[in-house]
C-alpha atoms as a PDB file:
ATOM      1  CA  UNK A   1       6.282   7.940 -24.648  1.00  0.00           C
ATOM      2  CA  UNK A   2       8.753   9.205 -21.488  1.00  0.00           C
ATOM      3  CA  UNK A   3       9.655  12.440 -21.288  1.00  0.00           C
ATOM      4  CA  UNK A   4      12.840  13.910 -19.653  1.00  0.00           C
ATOM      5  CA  UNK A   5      11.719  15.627 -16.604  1.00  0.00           C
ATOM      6  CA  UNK A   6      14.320  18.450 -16.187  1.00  0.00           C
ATOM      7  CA  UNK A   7      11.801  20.935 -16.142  1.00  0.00           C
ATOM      8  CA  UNK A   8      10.715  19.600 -12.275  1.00  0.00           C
ATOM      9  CA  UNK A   9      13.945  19.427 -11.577  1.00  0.00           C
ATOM     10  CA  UNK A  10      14.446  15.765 -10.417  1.00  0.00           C
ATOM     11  CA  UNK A  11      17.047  14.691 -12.338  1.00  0.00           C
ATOM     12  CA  UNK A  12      16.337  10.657 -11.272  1.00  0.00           C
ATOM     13  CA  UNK A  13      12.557  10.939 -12.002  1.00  0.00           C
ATOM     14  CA  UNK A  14      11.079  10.439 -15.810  1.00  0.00           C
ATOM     15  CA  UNK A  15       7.773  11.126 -16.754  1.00  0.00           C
ATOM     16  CA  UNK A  16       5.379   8.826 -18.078  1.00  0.00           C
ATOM     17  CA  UNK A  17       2.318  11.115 -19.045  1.00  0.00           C
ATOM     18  CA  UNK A  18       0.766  14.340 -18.909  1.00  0.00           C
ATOM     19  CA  UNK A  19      -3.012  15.009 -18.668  1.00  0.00           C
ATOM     20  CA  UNK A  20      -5.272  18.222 -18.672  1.00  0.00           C
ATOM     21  CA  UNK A  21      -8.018  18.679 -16.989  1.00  0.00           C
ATOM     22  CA  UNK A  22     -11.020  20.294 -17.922  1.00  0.00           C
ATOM     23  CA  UNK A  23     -10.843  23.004 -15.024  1.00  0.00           C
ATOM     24  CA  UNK A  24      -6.974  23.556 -16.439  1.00  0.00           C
ATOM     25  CA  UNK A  25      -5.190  21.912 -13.913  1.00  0.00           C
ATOM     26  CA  UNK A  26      -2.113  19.436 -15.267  1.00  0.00           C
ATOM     27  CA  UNK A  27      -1.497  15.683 -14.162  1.00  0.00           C
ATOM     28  CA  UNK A  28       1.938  15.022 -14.183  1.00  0.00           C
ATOM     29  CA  UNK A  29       2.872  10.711 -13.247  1.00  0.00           C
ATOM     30  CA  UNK A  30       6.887  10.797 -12.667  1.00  0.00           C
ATOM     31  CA  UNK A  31       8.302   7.760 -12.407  1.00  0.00           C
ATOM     32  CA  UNK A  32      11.861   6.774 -11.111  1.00  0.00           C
ATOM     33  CA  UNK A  33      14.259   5.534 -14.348  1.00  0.00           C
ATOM     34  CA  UNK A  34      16.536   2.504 -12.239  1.00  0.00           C
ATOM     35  CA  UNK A  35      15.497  -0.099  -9.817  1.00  0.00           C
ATOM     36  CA  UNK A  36      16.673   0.941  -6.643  1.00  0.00           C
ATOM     37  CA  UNK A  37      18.546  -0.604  -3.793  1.00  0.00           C
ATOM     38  CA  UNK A  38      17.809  -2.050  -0.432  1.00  0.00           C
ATOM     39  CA  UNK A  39      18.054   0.863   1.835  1.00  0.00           C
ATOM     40  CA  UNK A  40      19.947  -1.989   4.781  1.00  0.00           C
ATOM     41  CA  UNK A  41      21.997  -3.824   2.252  1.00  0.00           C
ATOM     42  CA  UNK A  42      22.364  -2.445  -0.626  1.00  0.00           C
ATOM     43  CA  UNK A  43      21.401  -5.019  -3.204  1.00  0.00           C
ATOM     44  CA  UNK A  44      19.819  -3.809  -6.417  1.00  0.00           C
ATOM     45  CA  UNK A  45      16.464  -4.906  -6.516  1.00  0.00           C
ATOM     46  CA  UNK A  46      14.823  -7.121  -9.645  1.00  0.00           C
ATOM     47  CA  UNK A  47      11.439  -8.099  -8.576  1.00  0.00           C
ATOM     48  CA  UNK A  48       8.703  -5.274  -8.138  1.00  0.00           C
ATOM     49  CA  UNK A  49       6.083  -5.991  -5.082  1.00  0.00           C
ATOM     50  CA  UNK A  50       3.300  -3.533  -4.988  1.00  0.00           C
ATOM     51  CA  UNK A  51       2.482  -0.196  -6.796  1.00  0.00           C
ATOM     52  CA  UNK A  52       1.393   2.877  -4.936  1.00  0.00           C
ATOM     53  CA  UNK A  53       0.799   6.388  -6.455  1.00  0.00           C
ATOM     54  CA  UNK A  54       1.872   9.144  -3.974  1.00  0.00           C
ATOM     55  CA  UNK A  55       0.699  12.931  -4.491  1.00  0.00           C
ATOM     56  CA  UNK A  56       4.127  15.182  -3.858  1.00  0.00           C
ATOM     57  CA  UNK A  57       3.781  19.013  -3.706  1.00  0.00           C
ATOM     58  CA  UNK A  58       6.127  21.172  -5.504  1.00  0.00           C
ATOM     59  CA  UNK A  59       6.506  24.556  -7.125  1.00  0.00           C
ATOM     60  CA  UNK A  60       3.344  25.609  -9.280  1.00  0.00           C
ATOM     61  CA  UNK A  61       4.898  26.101 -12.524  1.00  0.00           C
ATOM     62  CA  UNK A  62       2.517  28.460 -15.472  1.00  0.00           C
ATOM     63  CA  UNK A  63      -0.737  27.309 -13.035  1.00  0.00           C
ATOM     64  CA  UNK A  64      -1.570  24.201 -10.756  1.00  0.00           C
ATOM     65  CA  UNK A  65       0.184  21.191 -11.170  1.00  0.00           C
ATOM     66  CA  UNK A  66      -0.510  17.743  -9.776  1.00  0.00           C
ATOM     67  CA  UNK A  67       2.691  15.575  -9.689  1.00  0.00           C
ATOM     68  CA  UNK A  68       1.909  12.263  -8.842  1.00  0.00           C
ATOM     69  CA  UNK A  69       4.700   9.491  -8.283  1.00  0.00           C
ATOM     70  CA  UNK A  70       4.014   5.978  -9.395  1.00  0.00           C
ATOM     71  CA  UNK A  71       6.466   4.730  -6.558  1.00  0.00           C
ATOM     72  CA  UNK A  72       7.119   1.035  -6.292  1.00  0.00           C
ATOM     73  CA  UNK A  73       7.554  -1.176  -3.237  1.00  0.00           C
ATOM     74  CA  UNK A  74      10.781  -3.652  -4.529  1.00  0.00           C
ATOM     75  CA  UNK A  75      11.464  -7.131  -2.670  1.00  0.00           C
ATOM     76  CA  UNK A  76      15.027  -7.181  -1.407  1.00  0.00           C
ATOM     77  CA  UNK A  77      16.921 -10.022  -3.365  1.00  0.00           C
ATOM     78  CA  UNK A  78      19.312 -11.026  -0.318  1.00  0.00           C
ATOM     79  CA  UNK A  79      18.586 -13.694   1.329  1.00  0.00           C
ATOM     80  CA  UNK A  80      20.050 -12.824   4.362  1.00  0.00           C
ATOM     81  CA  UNK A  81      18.835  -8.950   4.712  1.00  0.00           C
ATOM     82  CA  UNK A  82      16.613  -8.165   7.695  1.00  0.00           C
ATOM     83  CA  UNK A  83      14.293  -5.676   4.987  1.00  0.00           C
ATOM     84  CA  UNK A  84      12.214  -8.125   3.400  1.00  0.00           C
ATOM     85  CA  UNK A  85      10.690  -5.211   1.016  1.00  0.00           C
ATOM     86  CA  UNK A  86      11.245  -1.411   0.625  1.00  0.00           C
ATOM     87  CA  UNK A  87       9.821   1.581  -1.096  1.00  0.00           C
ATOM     88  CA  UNK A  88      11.348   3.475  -3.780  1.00  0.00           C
ATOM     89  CA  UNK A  89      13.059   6.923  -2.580  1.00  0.00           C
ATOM     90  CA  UNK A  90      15.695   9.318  -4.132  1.00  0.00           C
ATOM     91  CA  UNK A  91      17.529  11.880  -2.660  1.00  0.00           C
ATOM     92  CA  UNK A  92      14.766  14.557  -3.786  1.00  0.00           C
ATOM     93  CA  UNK A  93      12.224  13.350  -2.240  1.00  0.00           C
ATOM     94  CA  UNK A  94      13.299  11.025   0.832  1.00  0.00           C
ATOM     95  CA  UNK A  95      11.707   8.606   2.544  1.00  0.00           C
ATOM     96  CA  UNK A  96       8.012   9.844   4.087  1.00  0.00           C
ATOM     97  CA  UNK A  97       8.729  13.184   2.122  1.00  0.00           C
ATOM     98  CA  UNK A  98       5.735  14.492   0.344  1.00  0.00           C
ATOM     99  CA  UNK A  99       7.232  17.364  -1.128  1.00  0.00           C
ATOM    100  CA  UNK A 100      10.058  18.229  -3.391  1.00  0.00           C
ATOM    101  CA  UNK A 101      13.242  19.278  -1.796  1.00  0.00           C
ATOM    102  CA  UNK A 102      12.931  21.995  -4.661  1.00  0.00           C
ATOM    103  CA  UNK A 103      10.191  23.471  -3.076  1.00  0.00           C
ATOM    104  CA  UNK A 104      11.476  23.272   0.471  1.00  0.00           C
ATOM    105  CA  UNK A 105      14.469  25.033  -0.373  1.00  0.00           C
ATOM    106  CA  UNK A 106      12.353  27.932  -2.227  1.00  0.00           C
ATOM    107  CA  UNK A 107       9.720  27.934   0.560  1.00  0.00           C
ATOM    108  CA  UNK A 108      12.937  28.531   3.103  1.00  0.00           C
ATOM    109  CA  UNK A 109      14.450  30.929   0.789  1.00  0.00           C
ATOM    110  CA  UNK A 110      11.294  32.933   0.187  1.00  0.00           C
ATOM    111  CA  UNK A 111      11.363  33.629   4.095  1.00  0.00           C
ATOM    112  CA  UNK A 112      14.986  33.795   5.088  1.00  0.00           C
ATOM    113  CA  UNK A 113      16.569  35.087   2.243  1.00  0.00           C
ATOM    114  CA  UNK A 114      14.141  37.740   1.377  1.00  0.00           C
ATOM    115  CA  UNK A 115      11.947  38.504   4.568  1.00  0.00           C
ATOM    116  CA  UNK A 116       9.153  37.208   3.085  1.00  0.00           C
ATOM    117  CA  UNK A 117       6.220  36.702   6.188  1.00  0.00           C
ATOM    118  CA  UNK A 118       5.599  33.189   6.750  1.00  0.00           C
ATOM    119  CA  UNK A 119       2.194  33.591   6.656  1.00  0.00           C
ATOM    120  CA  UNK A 120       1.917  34.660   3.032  1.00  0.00           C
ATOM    121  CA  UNK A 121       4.769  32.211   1.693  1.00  0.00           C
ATOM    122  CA  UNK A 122       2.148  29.562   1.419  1.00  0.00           C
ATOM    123  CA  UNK A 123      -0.558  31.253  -0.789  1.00  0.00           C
ATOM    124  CA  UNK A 124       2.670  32.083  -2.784  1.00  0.00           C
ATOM    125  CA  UNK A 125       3.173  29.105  -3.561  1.00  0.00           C
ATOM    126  CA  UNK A 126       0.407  27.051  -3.488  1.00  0.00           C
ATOM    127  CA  UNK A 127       0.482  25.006  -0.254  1.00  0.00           C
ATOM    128  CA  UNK A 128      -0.881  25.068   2.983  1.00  0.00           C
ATOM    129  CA  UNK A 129       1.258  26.218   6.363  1.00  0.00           C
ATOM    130  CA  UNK A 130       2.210  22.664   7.500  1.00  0.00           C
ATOM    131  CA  UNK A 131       4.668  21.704   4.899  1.00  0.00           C
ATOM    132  CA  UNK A 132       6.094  25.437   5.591  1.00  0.00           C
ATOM    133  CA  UNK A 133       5.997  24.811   8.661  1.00  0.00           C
ATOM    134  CA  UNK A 134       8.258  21.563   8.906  1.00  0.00           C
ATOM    135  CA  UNK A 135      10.444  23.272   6.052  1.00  0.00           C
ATOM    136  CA  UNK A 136      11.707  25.580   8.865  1.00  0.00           C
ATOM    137  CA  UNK A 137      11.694  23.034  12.023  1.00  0.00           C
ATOM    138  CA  UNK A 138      13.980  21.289   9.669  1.00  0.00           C
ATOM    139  CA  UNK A 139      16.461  24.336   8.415  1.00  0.00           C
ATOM    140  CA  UNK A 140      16.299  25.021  12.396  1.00  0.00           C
ATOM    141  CA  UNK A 141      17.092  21.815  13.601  1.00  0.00           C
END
């Protein structure tokens, strides 16, 4: 059964199950809902390649949450493209992204916007300093 994932706010993401674990901590596998296309051509992809899960960090929503992608590494179907295979990425979570751009975006507001010491944003919200930390090189850059 697939469930809409609105409630993570990634509108091109669906997710596939949900699991508890004993210590209370939820398991969330997303999943993206169309085949994607070659990031150098263009070309909607057909034939899947490889399967890799990939842990992404995001808001803690009613306790810890795990959100793991099942992200999928697509052959390009053009003969003549340079990119003989890709990984899946949206907009949300880009290429070599392992967080949410939701929780960037709250992470920058929570120091920007509302003074919020950089040092405590993390505890706040449930990551450590790097991806904080690269959350502002970028909104600096």
């Amino acid at each position: 059964m697939t469930l809409p994932s609105y409630c993570f706010n990634l509108p091109d993401f669906r997710v596939i199950s949900v699991a508890v674990h004993a210590f209370g901590q939820r398991r969330v596998l997303i999943s993206i809902d169309l085949p994607p296309g070659c990031p150098t051509c263009g070309v909607i992809s057909s034939r899947r390649k490889e399967r890799r899960l990939q842990r992404l960090r995001d808001i803690p929503m009613a306790g810890r949450l795990e959100l793991i992608w099942s992200k999928y590494r697509w052959f390009c179907n053009e003969a003549l493209c340079e990119r003989l295979s890709f990984f899946e990425s949206t907009a949300e979570v880009p290429r070599y992204a392992r967080s949410t751009g939701w929780l960037r975006e709250q992470v920058i507001s929570a120091i920007l916007a509302s003074g919020r010491a950089a040092s405590e944003t993390p505890a706040a919200y449930g990551v450590s300093w790097r991806p904080v930390r690269n959350a502002l090189n970028c909104t600096a850059a």
